[in-house]
C-alpha atoms as a PDB file:
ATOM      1  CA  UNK A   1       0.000   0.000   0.000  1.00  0.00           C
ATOM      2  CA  UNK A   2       3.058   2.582   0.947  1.00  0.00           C
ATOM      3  CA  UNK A   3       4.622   2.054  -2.577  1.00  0.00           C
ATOM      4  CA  UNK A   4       1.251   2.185  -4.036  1.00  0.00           C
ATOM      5  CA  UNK A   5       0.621   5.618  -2.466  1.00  0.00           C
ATOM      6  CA  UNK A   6       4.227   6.802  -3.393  1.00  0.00           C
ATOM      7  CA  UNK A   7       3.953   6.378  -6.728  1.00  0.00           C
ATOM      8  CA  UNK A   8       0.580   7.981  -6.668  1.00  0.00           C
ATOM      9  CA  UNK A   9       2.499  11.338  -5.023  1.00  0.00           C
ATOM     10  CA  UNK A  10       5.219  10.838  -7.251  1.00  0.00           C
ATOM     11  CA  UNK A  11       2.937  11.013 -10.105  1.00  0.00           C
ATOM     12  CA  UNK A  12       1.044  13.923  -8.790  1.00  0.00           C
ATOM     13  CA  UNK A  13       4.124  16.264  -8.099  1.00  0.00           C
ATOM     14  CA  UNK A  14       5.109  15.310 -11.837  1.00  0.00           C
ATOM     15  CA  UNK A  15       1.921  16.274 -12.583  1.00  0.00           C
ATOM     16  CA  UNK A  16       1.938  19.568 -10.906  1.00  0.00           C
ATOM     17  CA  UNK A  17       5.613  20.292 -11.909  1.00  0.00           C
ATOM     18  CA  UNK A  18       4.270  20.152 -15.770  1.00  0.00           C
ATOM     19  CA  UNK A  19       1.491  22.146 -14.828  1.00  0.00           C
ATOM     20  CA  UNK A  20       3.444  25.168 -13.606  1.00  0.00           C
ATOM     21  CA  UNK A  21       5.790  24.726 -16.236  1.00  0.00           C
ATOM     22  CA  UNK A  22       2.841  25.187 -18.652  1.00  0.00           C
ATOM     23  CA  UNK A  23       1.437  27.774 -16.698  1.00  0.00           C
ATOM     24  CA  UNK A  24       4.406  30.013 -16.342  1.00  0.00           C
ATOM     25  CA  UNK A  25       5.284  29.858 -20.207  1.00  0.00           C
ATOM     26  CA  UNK A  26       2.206  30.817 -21.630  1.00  0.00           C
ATOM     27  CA  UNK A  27       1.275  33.191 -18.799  1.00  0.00           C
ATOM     28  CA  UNK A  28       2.376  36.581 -20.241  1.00  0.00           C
ATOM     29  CA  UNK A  29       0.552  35.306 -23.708  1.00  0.00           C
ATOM     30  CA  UNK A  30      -2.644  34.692 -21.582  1.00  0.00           C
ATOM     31  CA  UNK A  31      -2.723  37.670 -19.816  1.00  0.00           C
ATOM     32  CA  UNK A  32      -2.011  40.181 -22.972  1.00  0.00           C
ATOM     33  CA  UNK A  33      -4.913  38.022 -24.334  1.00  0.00           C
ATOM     34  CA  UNK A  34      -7.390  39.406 -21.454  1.00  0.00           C
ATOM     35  CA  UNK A  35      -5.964  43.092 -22.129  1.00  0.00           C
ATOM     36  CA  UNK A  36      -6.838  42.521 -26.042  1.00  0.00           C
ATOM     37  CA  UNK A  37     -10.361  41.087 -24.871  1.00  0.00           C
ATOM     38  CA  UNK A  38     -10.836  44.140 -23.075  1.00  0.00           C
ATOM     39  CA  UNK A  39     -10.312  46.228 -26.264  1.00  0.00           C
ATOM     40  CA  UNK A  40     -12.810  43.730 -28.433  1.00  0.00           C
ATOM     41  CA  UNK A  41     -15.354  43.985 -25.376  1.00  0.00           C
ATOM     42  CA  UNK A  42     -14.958  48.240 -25.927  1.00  0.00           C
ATOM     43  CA  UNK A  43     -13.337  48.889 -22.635  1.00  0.00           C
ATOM     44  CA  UNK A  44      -9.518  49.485 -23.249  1.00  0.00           C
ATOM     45  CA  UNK A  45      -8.699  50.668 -20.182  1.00  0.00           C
ATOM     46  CA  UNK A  46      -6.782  49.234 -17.246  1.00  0.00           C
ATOM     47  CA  UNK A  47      -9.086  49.492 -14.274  1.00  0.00           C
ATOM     48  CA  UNK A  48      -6.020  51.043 -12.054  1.00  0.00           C
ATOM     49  CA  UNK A  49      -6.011  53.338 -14.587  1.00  0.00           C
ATOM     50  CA  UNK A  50      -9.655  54.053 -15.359  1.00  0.00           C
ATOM     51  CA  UNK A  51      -9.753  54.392 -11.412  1.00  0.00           C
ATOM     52  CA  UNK A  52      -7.355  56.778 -11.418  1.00  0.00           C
ATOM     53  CA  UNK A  53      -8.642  59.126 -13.876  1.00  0.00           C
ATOM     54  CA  UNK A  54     -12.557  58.753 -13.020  1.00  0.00           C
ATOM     55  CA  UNK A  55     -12.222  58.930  -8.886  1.00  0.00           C
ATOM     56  CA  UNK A  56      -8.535  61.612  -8.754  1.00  0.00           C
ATOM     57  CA  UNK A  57      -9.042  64.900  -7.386  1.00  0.00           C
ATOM     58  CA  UNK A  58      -9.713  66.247 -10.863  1.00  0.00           C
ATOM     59  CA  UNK A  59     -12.074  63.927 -12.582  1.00  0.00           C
ATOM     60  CA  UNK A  60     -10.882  62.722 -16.323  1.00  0.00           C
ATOM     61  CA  UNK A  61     -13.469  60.871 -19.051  1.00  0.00           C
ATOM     62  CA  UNK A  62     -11.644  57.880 -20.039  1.00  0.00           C
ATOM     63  CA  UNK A  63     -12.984  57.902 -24.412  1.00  0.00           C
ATOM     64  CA  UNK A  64     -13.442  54.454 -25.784  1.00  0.00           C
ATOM     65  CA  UNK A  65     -14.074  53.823 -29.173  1.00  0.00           C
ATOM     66  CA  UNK A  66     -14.091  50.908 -31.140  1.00  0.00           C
ATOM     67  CA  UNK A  67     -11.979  50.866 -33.635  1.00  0.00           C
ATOM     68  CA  UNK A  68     -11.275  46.909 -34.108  1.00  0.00           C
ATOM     69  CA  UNK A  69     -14.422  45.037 -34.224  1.00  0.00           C
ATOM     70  CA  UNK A  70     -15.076  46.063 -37.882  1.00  0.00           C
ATOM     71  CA  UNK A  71     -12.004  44.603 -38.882  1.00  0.00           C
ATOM     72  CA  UNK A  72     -12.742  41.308 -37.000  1.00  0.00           C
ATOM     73  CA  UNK A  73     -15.734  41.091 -38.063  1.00  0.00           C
ATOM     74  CA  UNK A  74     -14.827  41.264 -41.644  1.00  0.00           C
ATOM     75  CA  UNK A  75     -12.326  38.269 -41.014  1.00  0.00           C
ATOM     76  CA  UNK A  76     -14.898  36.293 -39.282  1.00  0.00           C
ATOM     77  CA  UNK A  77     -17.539  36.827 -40.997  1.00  0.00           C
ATOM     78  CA  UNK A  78     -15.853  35.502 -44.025  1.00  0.00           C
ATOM     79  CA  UNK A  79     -14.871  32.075 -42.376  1.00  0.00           C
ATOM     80  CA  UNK A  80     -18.802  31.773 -41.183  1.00  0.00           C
ATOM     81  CA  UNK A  81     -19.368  32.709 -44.962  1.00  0.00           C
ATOM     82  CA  UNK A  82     -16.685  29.837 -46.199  1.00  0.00           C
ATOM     83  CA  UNK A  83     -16.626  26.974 -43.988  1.00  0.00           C
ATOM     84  CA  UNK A  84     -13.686  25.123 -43.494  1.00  0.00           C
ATOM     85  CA  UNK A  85     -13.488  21.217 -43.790  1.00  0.00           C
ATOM     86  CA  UNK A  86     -11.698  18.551 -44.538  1.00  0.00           C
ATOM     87  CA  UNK A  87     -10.968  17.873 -48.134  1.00  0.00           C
ATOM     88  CA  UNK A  88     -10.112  14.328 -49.700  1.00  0.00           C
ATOM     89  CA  UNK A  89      -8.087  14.031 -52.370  1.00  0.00           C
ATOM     90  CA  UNK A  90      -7.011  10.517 -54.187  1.00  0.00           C
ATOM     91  CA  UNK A  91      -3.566   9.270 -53.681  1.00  0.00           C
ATOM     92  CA  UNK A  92      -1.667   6.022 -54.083  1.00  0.00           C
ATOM     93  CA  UNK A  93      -2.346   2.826 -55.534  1.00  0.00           C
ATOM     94  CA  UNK A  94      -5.915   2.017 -55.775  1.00  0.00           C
ATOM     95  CA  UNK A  95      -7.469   5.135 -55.348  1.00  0.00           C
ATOM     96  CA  UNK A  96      -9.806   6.680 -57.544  1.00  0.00           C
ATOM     97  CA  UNK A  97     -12.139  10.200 -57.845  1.00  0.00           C
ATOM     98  CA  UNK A  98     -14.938   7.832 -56.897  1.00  0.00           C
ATOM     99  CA  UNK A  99     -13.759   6.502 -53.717  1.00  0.00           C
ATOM    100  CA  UNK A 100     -12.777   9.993 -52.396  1.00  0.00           C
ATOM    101  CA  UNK A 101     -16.031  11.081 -53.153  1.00  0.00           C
ATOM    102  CA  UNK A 102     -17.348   8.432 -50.773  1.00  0.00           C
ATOM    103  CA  UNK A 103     -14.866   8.958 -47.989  1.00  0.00           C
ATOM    104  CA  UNK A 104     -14.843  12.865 -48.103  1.00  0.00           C
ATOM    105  CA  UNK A 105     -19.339  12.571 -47.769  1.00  0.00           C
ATOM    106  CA  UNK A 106     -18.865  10.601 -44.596  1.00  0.00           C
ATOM    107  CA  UNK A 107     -15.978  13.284 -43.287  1.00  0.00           C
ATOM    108  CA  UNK A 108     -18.719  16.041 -44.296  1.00  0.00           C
ATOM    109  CA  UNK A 109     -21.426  13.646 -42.217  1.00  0.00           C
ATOM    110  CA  UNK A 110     -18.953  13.510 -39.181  1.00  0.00           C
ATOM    111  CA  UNK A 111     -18.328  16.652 -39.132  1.00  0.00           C
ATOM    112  CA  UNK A 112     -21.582  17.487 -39.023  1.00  0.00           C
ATOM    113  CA  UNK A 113     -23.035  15.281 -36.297  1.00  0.00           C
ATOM    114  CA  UNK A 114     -20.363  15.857 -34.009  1.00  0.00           C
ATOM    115  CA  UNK A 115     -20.623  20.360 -34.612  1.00  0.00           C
ATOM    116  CA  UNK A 116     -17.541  20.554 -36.281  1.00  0.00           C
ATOM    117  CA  UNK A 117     -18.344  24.548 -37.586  1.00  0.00           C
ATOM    118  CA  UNK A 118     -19.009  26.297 -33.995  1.00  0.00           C
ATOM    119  CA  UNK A 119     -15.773  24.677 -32.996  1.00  0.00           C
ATOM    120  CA  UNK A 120     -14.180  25.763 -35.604  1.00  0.00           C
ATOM    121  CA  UNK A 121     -15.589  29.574 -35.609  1.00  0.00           C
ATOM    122  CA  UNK A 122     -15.112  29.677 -31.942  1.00  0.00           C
ATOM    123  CA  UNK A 123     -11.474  28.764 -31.850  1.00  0.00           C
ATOM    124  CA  UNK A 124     -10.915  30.983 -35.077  1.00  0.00           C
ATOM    125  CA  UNK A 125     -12.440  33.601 -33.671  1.00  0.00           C
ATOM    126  CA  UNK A 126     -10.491  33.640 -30.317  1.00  0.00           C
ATOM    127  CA  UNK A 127      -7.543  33.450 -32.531  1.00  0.00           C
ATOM    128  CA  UNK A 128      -8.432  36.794 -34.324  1.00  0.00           C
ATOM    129  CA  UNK A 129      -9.438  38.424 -31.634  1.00  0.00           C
ATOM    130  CA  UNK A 130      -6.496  37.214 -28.650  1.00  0.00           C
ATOM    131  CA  UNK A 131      -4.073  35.755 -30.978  1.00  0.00           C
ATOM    132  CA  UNK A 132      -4.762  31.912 -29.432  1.00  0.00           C
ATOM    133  CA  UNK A 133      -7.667  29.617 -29.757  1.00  0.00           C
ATOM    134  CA  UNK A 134      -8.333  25.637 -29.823  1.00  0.00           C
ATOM    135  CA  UNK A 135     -10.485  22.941 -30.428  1.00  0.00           C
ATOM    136  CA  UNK A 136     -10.414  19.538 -29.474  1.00  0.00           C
ATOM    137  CA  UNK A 137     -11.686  16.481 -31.233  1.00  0.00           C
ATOM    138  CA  UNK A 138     -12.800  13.218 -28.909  1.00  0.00           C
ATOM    139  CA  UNK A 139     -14.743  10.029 -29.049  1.00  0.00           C
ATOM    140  CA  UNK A 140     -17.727   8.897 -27.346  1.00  0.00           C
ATOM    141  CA  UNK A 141     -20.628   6.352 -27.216  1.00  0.00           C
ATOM    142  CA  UNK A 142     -23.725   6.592 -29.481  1.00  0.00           C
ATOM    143  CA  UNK A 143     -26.203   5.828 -26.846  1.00  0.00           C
ATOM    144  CA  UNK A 144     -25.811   4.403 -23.677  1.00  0.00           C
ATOM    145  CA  UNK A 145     -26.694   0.868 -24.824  1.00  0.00           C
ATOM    146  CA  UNK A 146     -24.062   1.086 -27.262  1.00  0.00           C
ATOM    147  CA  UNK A 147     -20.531  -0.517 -27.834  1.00  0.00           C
ATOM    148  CA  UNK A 148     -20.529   1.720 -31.279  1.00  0.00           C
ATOM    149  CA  UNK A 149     -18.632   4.849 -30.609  1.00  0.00           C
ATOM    150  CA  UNK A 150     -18.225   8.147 -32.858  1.00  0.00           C
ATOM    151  CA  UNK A 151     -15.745  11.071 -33.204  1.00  0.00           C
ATOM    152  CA  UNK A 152     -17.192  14.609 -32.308  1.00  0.00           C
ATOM    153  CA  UNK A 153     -15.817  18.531 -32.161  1.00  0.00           C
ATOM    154  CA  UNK A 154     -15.247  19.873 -28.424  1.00  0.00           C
ATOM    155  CA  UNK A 155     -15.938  23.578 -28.907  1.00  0.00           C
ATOM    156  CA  UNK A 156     -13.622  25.646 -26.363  1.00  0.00           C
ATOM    157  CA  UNK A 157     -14.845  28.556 -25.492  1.00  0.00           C
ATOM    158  CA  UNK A 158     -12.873  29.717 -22.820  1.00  0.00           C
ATOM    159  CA  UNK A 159      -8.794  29.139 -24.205  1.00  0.00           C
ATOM    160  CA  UNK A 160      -7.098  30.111 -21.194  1.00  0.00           C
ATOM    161  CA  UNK A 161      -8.456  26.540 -20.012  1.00  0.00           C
ATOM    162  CA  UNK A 162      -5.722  24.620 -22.638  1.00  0.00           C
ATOM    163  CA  UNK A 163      -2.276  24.527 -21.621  1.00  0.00           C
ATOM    164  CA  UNK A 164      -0.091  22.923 -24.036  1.00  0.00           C
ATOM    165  CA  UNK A 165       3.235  21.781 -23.495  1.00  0.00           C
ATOM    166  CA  UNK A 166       5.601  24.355 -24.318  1.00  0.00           C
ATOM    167  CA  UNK A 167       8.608  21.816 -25.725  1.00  0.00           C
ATOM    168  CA  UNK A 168       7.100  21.819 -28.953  1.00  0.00           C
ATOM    169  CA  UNK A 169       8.507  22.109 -32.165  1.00  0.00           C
ATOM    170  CA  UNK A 170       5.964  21.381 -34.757  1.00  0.00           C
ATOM    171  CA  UNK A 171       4.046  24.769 -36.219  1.00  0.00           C
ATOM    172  CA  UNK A 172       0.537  22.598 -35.440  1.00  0.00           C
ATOM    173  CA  UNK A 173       2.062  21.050 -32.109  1.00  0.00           C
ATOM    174  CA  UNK A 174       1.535  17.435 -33.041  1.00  0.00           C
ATOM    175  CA  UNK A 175       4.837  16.574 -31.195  1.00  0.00           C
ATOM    176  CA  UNK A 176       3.913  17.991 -28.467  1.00  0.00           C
ATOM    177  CA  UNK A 177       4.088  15.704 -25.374  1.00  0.00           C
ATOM    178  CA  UNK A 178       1.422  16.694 -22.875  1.00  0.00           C
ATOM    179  CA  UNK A 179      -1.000  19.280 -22.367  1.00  0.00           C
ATOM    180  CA  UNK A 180      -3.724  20.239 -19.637  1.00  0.00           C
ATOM    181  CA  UNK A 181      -7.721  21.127 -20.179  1.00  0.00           C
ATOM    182  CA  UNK A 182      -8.779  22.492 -16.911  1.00  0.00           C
ATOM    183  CA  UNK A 183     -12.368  22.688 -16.564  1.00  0.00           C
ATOM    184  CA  UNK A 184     -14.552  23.383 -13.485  1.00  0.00           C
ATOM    185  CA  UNK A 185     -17.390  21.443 -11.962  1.00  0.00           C
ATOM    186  CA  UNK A 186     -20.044  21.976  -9.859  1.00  0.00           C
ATOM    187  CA  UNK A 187     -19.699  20.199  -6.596  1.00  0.00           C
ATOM    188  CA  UNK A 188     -22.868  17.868  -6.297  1.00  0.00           C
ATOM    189  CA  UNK A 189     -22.175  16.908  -9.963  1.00  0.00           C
ATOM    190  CA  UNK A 190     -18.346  15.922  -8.946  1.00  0.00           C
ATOM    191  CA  UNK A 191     -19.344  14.122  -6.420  1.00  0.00           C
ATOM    192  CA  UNK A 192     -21.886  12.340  -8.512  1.00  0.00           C
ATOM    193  CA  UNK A 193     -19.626  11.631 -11.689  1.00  0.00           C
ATOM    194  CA  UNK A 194     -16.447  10.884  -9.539  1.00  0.00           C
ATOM    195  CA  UNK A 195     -17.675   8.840  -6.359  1.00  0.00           C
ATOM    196  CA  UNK A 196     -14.592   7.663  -5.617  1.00  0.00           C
ATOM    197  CA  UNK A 197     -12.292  10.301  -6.263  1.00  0.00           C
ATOM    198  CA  UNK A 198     -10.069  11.924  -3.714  1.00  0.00           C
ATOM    199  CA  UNK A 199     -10.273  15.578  -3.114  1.00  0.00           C
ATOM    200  CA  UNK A 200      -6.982  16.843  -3.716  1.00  0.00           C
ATOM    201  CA  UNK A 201      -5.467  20.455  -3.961  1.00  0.00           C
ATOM    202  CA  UNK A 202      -4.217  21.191  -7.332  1.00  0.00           C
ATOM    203  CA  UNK A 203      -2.473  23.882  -7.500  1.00  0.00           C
ATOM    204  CA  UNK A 204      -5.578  26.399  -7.335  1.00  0.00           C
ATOM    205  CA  UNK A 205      -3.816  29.165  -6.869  1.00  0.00           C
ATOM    206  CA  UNK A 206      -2.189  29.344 -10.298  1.00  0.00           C
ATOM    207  CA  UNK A 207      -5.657  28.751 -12.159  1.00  0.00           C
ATOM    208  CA  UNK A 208      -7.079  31.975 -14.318  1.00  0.00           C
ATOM    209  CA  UNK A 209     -10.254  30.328 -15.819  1.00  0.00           C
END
């Protein structure tokens, strides 16, 4: 039971270590993104700052005027307008126009069953408007009587929630060896879904959801 446990603390620390190693690199990034949502939401200032003009002995108007929306909107408006996908092409021996035909209508099906084009819009769009935005792709069961599973789009809203391992060298991060998705539940539903779970601190302290 002792070794059990230690390698359950040792695997935790790991855990935690790689956490704040993610969480310090991408930090700065994360927090200019909040300033830049600030600008998109039409509120620019720093709230020291707006403080400090609105409530000083001489009272200042702090001006904000959007300037940057119309320029997003033009960018993502156009990918709403053209939808990416998939496309399949023929290649190799035994391949034909026909066959990629076939294959790229069940992509299009996938894709649409499991929302593929909000998650796409929604990470494109944080990406125009905070310079970082994801998706992720996952599997689950058709129905609970099922053994069949299929593939479907996890929209992310909320990007400051991924934290990908910074070691990467790939453009996409495909090599990428780990990476976190923090998420937040209530409390009677965690203790529903995970009956036997632990409660454990996780480094709280350093989570900006």
């Amino acid at each position: 039971m002792a070794s059990e446990t230690s390698k359950n603390e040792d695997l935790l620390k790991e855990i935690r270590d790689r956490f704040t190693y993610c969480h310090d690199y991408w930090s700065e990034i994360y927090d200019q993104g909040d300033v830049d949502m600030r600008a998109v939401a039409g509120d620019p200032w720093d709230p020291k700052e707006r403080a400090a003009r609105e409530r000083g002995p001489h009272p200042r108007p702090c001006l904000s005027l959007d300037e940057l929306n119309q320029y997003f909107n033009q960018v993502i408006n156009d990918i709403r307008q053209n939808k990416r996908g998939i496309k399949v092409s023929p290649a190799g021996s035994g391949s034909d126009d026909d066959s990629a035909e076939l294959l790229a209508a069940r992509v299009r099906q996938i894709e649409y069953e499991g929302k593929a084009v909000p998650a796409r819009i929604t990470s494109a769009e944080n990406m125009i408007q905070r310079s970082f935005g994801f998706y992720g792709i996952g599997t689950r069961y058709k129905n609970d009587t099922s053994f069949d599973q299929e593939l479907y789009y996890r929209r992310v809203g909320n990007p400051r929630a991924i934290y990908l391992s910074p070691d990467f060298k790939e453009a996409d991060a495909s090599d990428m060896d780990y990476a976190f998705w923090i998420d937040s539940l209530p409390w009677d539903k965690y203790k529903r879904d995970y009956r036997q779970a632990r409660v454990t601190s996780f480094a709280s302290d350093q989570l900006v959801l």
